[in-house]
N, C-alpha and C. Protein backbone atom coordinates (compact mmCIF):
# COMPACT_ATOMS: atom_id res chain seq x y z
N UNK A 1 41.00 29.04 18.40
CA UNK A 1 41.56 30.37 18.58
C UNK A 1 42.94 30.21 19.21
N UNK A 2 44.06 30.68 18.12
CA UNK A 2 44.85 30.65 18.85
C UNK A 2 45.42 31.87 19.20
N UNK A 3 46.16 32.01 20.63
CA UNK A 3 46.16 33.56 21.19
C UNK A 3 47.59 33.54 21.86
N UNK A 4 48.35 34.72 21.58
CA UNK A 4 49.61 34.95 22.28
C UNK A 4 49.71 36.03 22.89
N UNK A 5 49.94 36.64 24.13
CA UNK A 5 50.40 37.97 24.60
C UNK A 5 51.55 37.86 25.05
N UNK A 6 51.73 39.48 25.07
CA UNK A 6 53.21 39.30 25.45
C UNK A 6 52.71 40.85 27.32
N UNK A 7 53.59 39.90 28.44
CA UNK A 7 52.67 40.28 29.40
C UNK A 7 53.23 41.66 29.51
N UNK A 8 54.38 42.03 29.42
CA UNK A 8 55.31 43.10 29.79
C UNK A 8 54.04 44.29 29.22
N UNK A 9 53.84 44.24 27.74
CA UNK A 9 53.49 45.57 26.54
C UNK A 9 52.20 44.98 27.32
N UNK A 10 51.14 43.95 26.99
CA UNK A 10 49.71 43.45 27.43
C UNK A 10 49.43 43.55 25.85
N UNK A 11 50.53 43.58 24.47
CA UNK A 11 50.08 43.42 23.31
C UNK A 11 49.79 41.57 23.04
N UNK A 12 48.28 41.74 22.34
CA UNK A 12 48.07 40.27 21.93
C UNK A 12 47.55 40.02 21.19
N UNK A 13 48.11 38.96 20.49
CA UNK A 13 47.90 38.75 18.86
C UNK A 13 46.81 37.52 18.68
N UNK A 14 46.26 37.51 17.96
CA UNK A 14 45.43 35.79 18.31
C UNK A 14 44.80 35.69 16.11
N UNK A 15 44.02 34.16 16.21
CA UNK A 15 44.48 33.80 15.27
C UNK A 15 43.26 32.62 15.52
N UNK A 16 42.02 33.10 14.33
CA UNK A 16 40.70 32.08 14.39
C UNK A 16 41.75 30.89 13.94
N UNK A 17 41.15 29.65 14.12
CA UNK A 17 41.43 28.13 13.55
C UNK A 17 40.27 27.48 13.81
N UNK A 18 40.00 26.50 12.64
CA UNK A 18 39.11 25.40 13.16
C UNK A 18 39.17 24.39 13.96
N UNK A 19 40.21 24.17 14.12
CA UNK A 19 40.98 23.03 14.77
C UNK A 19 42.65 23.36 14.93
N UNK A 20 43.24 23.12 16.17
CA UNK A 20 44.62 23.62 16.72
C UNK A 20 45.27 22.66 16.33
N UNK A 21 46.38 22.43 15.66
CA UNK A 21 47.37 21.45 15.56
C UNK A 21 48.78 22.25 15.75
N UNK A 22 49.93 20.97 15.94
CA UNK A 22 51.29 21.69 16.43
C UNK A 22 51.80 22.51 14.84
N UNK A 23 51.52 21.72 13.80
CA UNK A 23 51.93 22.78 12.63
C UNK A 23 51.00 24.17 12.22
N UNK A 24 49.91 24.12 12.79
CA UNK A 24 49.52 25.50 12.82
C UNK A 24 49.82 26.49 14.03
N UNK A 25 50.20 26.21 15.18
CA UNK A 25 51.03 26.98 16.03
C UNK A 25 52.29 27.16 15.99
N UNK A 26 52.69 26.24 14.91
CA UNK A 26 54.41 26.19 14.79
C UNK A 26 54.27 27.54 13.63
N UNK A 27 53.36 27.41 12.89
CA UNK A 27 53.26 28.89 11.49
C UNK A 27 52.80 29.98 12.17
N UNK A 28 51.83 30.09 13.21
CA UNK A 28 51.43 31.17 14.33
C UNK A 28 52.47 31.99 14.39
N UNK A 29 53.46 31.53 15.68
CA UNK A 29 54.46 31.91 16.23
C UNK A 29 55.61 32.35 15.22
N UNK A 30 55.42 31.59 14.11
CA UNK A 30 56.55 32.01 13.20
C UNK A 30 56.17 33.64 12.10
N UNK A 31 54.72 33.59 12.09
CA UNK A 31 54.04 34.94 11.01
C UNK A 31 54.10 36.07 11.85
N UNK A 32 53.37 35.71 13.20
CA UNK A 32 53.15 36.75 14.47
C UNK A 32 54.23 36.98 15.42
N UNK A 33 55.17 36.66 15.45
CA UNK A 33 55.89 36.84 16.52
C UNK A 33 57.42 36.97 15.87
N UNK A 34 57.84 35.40 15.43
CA UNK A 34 59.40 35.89 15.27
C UNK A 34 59.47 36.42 13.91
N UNK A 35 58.73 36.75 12.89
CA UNK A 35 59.01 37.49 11.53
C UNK A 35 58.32 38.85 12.15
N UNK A 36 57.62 38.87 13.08
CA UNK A 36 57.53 40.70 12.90
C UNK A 36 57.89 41.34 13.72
N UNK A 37 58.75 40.81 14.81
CA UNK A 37 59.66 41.28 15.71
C UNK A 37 61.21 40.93 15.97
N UNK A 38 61.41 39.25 15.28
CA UNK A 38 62.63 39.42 15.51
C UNK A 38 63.50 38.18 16.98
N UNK A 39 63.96 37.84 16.99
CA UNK A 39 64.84 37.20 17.50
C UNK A 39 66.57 37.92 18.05
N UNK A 40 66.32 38.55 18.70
CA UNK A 40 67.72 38.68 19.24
C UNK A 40 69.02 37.79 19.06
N UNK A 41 70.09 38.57 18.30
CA UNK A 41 70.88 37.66 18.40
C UNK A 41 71.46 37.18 19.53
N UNK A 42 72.21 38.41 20.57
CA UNK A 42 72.08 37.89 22.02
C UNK A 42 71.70 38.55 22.70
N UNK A 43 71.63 37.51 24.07
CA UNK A 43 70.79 38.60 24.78
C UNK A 43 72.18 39.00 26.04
N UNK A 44 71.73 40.47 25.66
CA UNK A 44 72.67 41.21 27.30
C UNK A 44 72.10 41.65 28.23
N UNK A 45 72.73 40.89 29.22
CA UNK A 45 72.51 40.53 30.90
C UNK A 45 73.51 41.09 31.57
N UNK A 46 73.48 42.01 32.73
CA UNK A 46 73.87 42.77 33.37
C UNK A 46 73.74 42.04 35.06
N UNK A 47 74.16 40.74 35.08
CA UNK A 47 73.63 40.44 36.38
C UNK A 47 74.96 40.38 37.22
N UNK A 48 75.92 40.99 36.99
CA UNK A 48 77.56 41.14 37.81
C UNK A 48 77.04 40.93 39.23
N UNK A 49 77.65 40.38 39.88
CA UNK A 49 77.76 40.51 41.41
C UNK A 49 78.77 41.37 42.04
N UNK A 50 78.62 42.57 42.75
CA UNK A 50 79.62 43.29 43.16
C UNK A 50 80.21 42.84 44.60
N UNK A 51 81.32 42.23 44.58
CA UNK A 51 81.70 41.45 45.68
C UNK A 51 81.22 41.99 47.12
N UNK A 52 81.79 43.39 46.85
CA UNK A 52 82.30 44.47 47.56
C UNK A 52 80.91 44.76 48.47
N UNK A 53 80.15 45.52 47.52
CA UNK A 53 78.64 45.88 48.22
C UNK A 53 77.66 44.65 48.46
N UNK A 54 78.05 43.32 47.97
CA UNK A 54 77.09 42.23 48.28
C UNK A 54 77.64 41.69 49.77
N UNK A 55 79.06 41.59 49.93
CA UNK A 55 79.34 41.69 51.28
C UNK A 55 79.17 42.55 52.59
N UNK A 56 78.47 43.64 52.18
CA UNK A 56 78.47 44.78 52.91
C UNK A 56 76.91 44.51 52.95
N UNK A 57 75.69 44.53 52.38
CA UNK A 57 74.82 44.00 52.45
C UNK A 57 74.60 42.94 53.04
N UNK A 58 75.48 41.66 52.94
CA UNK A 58 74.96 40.74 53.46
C UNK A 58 75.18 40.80 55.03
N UNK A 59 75.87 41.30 55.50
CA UNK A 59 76.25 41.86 57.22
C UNK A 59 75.10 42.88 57.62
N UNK A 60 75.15 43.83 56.83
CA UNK A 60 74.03 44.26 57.43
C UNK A 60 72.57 43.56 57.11
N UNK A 61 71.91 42.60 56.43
CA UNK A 61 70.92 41.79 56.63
C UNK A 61 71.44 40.95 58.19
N UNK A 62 72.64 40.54 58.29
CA UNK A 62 72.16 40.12 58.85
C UNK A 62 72.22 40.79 60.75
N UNK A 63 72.81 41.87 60.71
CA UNK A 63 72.79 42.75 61.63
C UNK A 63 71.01 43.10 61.97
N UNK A 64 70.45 42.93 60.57
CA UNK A 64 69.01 43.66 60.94
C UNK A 64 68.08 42.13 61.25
N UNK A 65 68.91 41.21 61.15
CA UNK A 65 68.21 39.99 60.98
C UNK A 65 67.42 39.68 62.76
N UNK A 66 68.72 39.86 63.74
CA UNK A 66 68.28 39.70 64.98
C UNK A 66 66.85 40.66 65.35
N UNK A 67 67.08 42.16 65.04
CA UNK A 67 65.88 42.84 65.44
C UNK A 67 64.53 42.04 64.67
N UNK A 68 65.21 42.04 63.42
CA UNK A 68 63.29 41.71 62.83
C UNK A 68 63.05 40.74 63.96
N UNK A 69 63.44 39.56 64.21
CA UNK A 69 63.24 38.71 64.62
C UNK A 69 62.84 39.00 66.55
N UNK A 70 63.24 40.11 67.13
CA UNK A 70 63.12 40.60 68.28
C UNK A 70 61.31 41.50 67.69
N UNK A 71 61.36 42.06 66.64
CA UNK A 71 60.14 42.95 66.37
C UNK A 71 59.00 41.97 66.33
N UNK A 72 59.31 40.41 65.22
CA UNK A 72 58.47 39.59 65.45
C UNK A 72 57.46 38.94 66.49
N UNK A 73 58.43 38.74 67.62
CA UNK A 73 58.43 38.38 68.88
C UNK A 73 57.44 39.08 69.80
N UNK A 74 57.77 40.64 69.70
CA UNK A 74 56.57 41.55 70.34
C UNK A 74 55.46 41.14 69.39
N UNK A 75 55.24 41.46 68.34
CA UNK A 75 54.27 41.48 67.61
C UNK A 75 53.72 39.71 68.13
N UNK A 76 54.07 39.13 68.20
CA UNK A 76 53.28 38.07 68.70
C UNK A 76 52.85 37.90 70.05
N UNK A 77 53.77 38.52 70.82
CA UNK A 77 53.07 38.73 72.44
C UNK A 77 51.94 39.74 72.40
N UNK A 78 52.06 40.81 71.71
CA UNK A 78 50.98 41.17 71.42
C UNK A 78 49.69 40.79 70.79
N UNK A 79 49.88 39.95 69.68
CA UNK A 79 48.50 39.38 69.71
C UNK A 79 48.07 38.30 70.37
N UNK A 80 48.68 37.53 70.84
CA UNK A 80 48.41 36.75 72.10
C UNK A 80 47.73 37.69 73.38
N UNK A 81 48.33 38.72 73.77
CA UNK A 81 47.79 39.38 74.78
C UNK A 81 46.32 40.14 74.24
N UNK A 82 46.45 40.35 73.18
CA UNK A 82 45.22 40.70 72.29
C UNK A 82 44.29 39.57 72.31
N UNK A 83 44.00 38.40 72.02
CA UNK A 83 43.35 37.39 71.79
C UNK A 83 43.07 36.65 73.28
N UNK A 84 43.82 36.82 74.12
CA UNK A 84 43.22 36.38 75.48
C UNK A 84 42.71 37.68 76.58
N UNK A 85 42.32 39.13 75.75
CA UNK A 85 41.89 39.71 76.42
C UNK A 85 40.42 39.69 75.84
N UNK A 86 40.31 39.08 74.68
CA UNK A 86 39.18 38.77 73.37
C UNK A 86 38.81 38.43 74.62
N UNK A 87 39.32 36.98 75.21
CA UNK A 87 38.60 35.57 75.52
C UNK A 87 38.16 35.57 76.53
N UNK A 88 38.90 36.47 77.19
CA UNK A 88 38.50 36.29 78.80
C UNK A 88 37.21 37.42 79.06
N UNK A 89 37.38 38.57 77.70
CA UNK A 89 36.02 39.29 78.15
C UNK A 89 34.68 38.91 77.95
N UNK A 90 34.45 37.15 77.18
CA UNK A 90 33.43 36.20 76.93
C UNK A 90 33.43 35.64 77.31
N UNK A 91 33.97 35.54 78.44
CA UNK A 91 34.17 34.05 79.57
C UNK A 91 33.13 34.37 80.60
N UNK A 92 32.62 33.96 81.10
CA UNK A 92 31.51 33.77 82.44
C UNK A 92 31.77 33.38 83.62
N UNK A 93 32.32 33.95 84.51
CA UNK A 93 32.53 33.32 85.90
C UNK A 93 31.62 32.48 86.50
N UNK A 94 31.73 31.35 87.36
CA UNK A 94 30.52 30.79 86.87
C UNK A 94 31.26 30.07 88.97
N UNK A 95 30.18 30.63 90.26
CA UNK A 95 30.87 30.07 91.34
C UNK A 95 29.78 29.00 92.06
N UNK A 96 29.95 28.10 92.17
CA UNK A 96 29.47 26.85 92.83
C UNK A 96 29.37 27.08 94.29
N UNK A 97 28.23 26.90 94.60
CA UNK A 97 28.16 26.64 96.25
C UNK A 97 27.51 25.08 96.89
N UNK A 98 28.21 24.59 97.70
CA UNK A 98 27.59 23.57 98.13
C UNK A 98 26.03 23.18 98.23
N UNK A 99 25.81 22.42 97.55
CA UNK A 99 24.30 22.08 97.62
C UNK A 99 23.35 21.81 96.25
N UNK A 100 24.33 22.70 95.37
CA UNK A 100 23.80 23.06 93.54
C UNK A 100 24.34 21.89 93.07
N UNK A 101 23.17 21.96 92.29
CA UNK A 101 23.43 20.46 90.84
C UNK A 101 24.59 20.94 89.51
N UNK A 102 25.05 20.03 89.29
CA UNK A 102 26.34 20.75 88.34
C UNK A 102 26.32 18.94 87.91
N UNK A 103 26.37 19.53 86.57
CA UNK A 103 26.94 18.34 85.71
C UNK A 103 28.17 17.82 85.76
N UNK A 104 28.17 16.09 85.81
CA UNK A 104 29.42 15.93 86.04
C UNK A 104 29.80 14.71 85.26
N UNK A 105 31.14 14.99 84.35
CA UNK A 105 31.15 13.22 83.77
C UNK A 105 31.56 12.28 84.51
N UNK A 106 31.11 11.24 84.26
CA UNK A 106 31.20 10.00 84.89
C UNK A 106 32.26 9.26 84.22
N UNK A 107 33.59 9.54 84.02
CA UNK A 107 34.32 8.61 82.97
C UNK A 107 34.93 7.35 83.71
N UNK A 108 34.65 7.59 84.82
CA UNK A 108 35.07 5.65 85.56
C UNK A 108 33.82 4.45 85.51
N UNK A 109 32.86 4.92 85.17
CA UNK A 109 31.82 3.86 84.74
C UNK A 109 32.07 3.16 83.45
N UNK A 110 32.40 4.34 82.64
CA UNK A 110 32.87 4.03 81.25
C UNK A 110 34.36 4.01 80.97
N UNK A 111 34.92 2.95 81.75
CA UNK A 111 36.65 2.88 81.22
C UNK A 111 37.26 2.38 80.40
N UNK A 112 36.16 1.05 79.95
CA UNK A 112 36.47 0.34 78.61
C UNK A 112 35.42 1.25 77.37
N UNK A 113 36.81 1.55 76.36
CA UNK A 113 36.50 2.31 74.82
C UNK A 113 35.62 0.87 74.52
N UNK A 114 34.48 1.62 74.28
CA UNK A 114 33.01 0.15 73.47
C UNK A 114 32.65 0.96 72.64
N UNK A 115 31.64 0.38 71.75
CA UNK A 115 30.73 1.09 70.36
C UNK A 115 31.62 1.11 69.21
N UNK A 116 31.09 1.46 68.24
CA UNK A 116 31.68 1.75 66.60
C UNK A 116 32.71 2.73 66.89
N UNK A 117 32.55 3.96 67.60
CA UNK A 117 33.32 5.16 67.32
C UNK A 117 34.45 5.12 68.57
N UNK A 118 34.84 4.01 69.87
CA UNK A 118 34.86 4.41 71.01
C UNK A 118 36.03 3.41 70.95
């Protein structure tokens, strides 16, 4: 099956085969496409750059460039201040008094890295 759309229209043409080869997609494209629509002789492009207003634009990007970048800034202190008010309202105060057992590592017994993983 060979199949062509065109994405702009979503028109699509397609085309049973038993087997795909480049000379049956080369006759495809040539029955379905450029004999029943056509080939432009040229194509016109309108892409001028207007000195004038692209300079005037580009100052003001970058006039607006500092704020975004000041708007960014809150927006991240804010979710920082957001995410450690998350954290701290799942946190557990947790106060030790002399006398209580509390786990403790021992990492000066173990100063030499030993074992497979260590």
């Amino acid at each position: 099956l060979i199949v062509a759309m065109d994405y702009f229209t979503k028109w699509i043409e397609a085309k049973a085969v038993a087997t795909i080869t480049g000379g049956q997609v080369k006759r495809f494209v040539w029955d379905n496409i450029e004999c029943r629509f056509g080939i432009p002789g040229e194509i016109i492009s309108d892409i001028a750059v207007d000195v004038v207003n692209n300079d005037k634009e580009l100052r003001l990007n970058l006039d607006l460039l500092e704020e975004r970048r000041e708007l960014a800034v809150i927006n991240e202190a804010r979710s920082k201040s957001k995410m450690t008010k998350y954290y701290n309202s799942r946190v557990r105060g947790v106060a030790f008094q002399p006398g209580n057992l509390v786990y403790r590592s021992n990492d000066a017994s173990h100063a030499a890295a030993g074992g497979k993983l260590g």
